[in-house]
C-alpha atoms as a PDB file:
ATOM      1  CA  UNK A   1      83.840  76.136 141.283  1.00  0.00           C
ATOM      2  CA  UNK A   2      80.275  75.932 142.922  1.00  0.00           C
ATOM      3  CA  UNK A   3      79.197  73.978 140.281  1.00  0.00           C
ATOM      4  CA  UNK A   4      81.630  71.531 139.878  1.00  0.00           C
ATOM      5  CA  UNK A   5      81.060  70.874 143.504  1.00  0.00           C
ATOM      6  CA  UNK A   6      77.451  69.999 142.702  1.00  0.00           C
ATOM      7  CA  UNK A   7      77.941  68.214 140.353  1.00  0.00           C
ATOM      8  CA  UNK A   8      80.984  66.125 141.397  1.00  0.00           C
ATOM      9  CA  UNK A   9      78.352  65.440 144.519  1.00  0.00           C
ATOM     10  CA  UNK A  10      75.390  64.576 142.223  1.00  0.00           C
ATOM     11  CA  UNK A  11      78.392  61.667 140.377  1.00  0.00           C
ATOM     12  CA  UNK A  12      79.247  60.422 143.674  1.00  0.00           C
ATOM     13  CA  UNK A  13      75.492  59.749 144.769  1.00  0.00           C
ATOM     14  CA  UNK A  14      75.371  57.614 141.249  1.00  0.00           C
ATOM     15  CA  UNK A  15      78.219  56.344 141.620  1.00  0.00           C
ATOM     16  CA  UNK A  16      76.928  55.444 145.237  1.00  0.00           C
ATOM     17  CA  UNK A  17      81.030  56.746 146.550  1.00  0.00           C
ATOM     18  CA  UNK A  18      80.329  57.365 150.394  1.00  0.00           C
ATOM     19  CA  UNK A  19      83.942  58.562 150.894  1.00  0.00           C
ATOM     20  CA  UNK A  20      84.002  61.417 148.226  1.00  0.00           C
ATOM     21  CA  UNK A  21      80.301  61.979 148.984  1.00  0.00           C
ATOM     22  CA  UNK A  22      80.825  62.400 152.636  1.00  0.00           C
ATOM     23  CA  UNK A  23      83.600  64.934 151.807  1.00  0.00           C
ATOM     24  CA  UNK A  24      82.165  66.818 149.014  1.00  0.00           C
ATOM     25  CA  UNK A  25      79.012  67.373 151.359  1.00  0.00           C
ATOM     26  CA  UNK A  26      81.475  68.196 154.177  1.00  0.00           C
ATOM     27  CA  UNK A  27      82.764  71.019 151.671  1.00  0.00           C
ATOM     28  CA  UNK A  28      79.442  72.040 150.543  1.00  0.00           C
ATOM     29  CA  UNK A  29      78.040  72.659 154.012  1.00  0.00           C
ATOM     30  CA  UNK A  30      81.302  74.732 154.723  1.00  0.00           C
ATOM     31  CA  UNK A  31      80.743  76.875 152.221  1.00  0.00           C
ATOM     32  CA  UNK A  32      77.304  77.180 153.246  1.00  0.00           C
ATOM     33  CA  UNK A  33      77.985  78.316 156.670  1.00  0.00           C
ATOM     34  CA  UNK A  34      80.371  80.841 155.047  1.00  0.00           C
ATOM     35  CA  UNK A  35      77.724  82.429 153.037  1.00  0.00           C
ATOM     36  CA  UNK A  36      75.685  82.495 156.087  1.00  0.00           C
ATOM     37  CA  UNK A  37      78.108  84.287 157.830  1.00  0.00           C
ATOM     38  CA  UNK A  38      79.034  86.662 154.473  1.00  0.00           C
ATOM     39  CA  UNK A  39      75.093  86.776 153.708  1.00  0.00           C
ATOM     40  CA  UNK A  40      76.293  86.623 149.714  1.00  0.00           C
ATOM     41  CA  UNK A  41      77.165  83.839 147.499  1.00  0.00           C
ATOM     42  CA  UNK A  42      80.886  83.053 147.670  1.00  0.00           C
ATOM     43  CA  UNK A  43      83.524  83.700 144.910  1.00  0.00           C
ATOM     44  CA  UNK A  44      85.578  80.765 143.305  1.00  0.00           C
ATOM     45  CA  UNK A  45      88.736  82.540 145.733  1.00  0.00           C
ATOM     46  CA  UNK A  46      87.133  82.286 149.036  1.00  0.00           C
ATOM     47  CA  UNK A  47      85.502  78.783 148.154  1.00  0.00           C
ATOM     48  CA  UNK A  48      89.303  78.081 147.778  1.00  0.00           C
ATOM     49  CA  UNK A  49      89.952  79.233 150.775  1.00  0.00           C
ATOM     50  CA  UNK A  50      87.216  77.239 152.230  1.00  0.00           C
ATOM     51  CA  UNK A  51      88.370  73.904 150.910  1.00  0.00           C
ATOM     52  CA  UNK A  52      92.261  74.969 151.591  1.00  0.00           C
ATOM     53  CA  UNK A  53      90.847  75.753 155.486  1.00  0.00           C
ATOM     54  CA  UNK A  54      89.550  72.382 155.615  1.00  0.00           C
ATOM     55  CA  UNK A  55      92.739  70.809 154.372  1.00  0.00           C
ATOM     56  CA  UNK A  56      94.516  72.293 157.143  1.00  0.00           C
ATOM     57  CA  UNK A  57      92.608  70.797 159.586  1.00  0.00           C
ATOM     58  CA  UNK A  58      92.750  67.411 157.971  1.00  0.00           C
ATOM     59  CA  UNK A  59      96.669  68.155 158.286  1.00  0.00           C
ATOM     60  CA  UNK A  60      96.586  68.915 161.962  1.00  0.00           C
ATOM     61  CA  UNK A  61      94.501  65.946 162.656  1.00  0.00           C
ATOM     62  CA  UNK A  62      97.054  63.556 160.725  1.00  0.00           C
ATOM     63  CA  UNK A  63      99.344  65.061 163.805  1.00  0.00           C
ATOM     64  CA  UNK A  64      97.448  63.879 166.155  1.00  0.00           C
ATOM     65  CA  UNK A  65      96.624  60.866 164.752  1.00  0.00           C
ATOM     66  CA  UNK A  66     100.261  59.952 164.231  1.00  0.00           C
ATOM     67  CA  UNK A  67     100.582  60.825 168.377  1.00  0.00           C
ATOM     68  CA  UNK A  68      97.662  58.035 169.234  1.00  0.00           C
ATOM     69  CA  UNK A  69      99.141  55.584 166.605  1.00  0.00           C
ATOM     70  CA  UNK A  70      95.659  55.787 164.543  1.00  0.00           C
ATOM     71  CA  UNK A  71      96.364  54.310 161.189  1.00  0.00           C
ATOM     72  CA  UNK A  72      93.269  53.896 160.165  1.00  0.00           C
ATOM     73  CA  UNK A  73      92.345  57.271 160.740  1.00  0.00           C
ATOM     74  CA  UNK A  74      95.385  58.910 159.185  1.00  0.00           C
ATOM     75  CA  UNK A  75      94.550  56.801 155.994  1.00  0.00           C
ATOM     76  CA  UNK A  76      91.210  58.198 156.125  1.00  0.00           C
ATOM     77  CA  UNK A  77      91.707  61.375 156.585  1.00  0.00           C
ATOM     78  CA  UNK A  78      94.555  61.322 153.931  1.00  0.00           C
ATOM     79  CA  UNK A  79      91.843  60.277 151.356  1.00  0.00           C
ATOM     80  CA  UNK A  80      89.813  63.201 152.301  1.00  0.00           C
ATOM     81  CA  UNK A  81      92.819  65.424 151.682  1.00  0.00           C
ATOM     82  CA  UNK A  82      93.344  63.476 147.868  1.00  0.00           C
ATOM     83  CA  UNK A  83      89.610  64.372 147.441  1.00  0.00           C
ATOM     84  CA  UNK A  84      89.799  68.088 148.499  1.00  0.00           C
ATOM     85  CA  UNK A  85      93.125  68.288 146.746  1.00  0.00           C
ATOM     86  CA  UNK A  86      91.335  68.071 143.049  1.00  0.00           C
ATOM     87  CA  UNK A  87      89.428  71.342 144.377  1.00  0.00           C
ATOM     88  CA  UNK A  88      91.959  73.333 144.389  1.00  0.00           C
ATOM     89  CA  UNK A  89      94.545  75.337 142.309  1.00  0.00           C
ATOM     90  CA  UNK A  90      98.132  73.712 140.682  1.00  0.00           C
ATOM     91  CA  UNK A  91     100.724  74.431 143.961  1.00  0.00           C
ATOM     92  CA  UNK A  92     103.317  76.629 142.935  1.00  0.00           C
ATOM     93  CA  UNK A  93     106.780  75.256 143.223  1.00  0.00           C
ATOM     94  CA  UNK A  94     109.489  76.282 145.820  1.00  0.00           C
ATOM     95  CA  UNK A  95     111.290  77.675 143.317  1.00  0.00           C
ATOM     96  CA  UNK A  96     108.012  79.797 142.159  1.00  0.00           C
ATOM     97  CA  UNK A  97     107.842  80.496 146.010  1.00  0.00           C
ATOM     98  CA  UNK A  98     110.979  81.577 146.294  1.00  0.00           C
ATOM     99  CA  UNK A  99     110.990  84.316 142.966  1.00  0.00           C
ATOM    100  CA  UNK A 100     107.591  85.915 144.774  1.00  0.00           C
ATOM    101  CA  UNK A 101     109.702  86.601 148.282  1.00  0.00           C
ATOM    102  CA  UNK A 102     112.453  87.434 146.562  1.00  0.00           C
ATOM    103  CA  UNK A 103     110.248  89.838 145.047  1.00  0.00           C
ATOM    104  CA  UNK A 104     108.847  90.840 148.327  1.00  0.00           C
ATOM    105  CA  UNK A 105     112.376  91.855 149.640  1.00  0.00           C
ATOM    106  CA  UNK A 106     113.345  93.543 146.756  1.00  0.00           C
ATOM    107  CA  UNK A 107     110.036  95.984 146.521  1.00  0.00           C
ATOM    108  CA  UNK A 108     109.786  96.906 150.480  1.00  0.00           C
ATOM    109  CA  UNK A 109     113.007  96.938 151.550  1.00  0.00           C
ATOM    110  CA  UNK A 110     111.966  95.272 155.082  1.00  0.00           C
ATOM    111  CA  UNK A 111     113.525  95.760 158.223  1.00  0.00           C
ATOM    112  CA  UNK A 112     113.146  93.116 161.261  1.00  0.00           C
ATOM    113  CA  UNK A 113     109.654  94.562 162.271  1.00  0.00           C
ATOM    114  CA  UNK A 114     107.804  94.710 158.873  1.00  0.00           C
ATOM    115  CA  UNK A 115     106.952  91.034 159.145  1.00  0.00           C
ATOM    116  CA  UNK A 116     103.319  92.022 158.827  1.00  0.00           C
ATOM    117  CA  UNK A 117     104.176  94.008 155.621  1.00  0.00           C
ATOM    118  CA  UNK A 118     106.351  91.144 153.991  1.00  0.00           C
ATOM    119  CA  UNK A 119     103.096  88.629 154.236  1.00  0.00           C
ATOM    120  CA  UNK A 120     100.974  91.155 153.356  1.00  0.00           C
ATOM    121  CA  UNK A 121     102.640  91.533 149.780  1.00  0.00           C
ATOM    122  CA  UNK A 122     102.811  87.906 149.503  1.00  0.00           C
ATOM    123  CA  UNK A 123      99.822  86.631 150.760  1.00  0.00           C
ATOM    124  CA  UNK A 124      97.508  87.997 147.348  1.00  0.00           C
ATOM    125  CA  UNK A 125      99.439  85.967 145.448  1.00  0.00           C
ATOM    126  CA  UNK A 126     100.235  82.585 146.952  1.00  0.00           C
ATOM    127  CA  UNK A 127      96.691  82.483 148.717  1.00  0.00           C
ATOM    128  CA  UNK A 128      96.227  78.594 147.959  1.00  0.00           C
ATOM    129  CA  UNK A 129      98.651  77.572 145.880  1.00  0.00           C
ATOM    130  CA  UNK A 130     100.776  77.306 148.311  1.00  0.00           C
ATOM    131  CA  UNK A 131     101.117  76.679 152.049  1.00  0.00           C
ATOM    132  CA  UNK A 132     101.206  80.151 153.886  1.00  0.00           C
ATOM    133  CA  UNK A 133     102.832  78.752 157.651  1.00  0.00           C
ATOM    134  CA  UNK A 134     106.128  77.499 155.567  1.00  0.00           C
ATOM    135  CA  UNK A 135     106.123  80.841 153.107  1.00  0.00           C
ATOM    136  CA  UNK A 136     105.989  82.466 156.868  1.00  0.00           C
ATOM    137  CA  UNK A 137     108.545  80.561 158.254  1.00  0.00           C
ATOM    138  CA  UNK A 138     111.010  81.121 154.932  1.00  0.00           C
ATOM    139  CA  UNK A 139     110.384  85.058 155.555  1.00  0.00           C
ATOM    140  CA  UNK A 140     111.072  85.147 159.751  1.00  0.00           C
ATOM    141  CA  UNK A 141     114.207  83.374 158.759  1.00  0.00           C
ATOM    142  CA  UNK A 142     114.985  85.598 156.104  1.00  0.00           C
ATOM    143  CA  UNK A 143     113.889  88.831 157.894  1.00  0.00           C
ATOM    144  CA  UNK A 144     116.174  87.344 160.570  1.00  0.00           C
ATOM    145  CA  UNK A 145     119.013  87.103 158.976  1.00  0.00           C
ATOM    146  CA  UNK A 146     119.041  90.807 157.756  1.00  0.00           C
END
C-alpha cells in the first residue's frame, strides 16, 4: 500500500495533477505522523485506517459545507474523497453487512448492555470496508428491539 502511494505521488508530479498530488501528500504526511506516534512503519491495515480517518473528515466537512452553502468547497472536497476512495478496500454490501451482524447476534447472544461486545465482534471484520457509525446504528436498533 506504501508503495503505491509513492508511486501514485511520483505520477501525479509528472503528470503535474495538483489535486491528486495535494491529496496523496496529504495522505502521506498522515501516515507519517502515525508512524511517529507508533515509532514503526505502518501495516497496509492501519494505513487503511489512516486514509478511511481522513475520509471521514472530508465527510464531516461536506456537512458543514452544505450548512454555509459552499459549493465550491463541497466539490472539492468530494474530489479528494474520489481520490482517497481508490486507496482503499471494495465496500462490502448491506447485504454482506447485514450476514456479519447477523452473525454477531447469533454467536453472543447479546443482551441490551453488551453493545460494546456486539462492535467488538464486528469491528475486525468490517474495519474499512464499510462505514462503522451506520453498522453502529443498525446494532443499537437491533439491540433495542430485543
Amino acid at each position: 500500500m506504501r508503495e503505491r502511494i509513492l508511486n501514485d505521488l511520483k505520477e501525479a508530479m509528472k503528470a503535474q495533477d495538483k489535486e491528486k498530488l495535494a491529496v496523496i501528500r496529504m495522505v502521506k504526511g498522515a501516515i507519517q505522523m502515525q508512524e511517529l506516534d507508533k515509532k514503526s512503519e505502518l501495516t497496509d491495515d492501519e494505513v487503511i485506517g489512516v486514509i478511511a480517518k481522513e475520509i471521514k473528515t472530508r465527510k464531516e466537512s461536506i456537512v458543514e459545507f452544505e450548512k454555509g452553502n459552499r459549493k465550491d468547497l463541497i466539490e472539492k472536497t468530494e474530489a479528494e474523497i474520489d481520490i482517497l476512495d481508490k486507496y482503499m478496500p471494495e465496500q462490502l454490501s448491506e447485504e454482506e453487512v447485514s450476514k456479519i451482524i447477523d452473525e454477531a447476534f447469533d454467536a453472543l447472544k447479546p443482551t441490551a448492555s453488551d453493545m460494546g461486545k456486539v462492535m467488538g465482534y464486528i469491528t475486525p471484520k468490517v474495519k474499512g470496508k464499510a462505514d462503522l457509525s451506520s453498522i453502529s446504528r443498525i446494532v443499537k436498533e437491533r439491540i433495542s428491539n430485543l
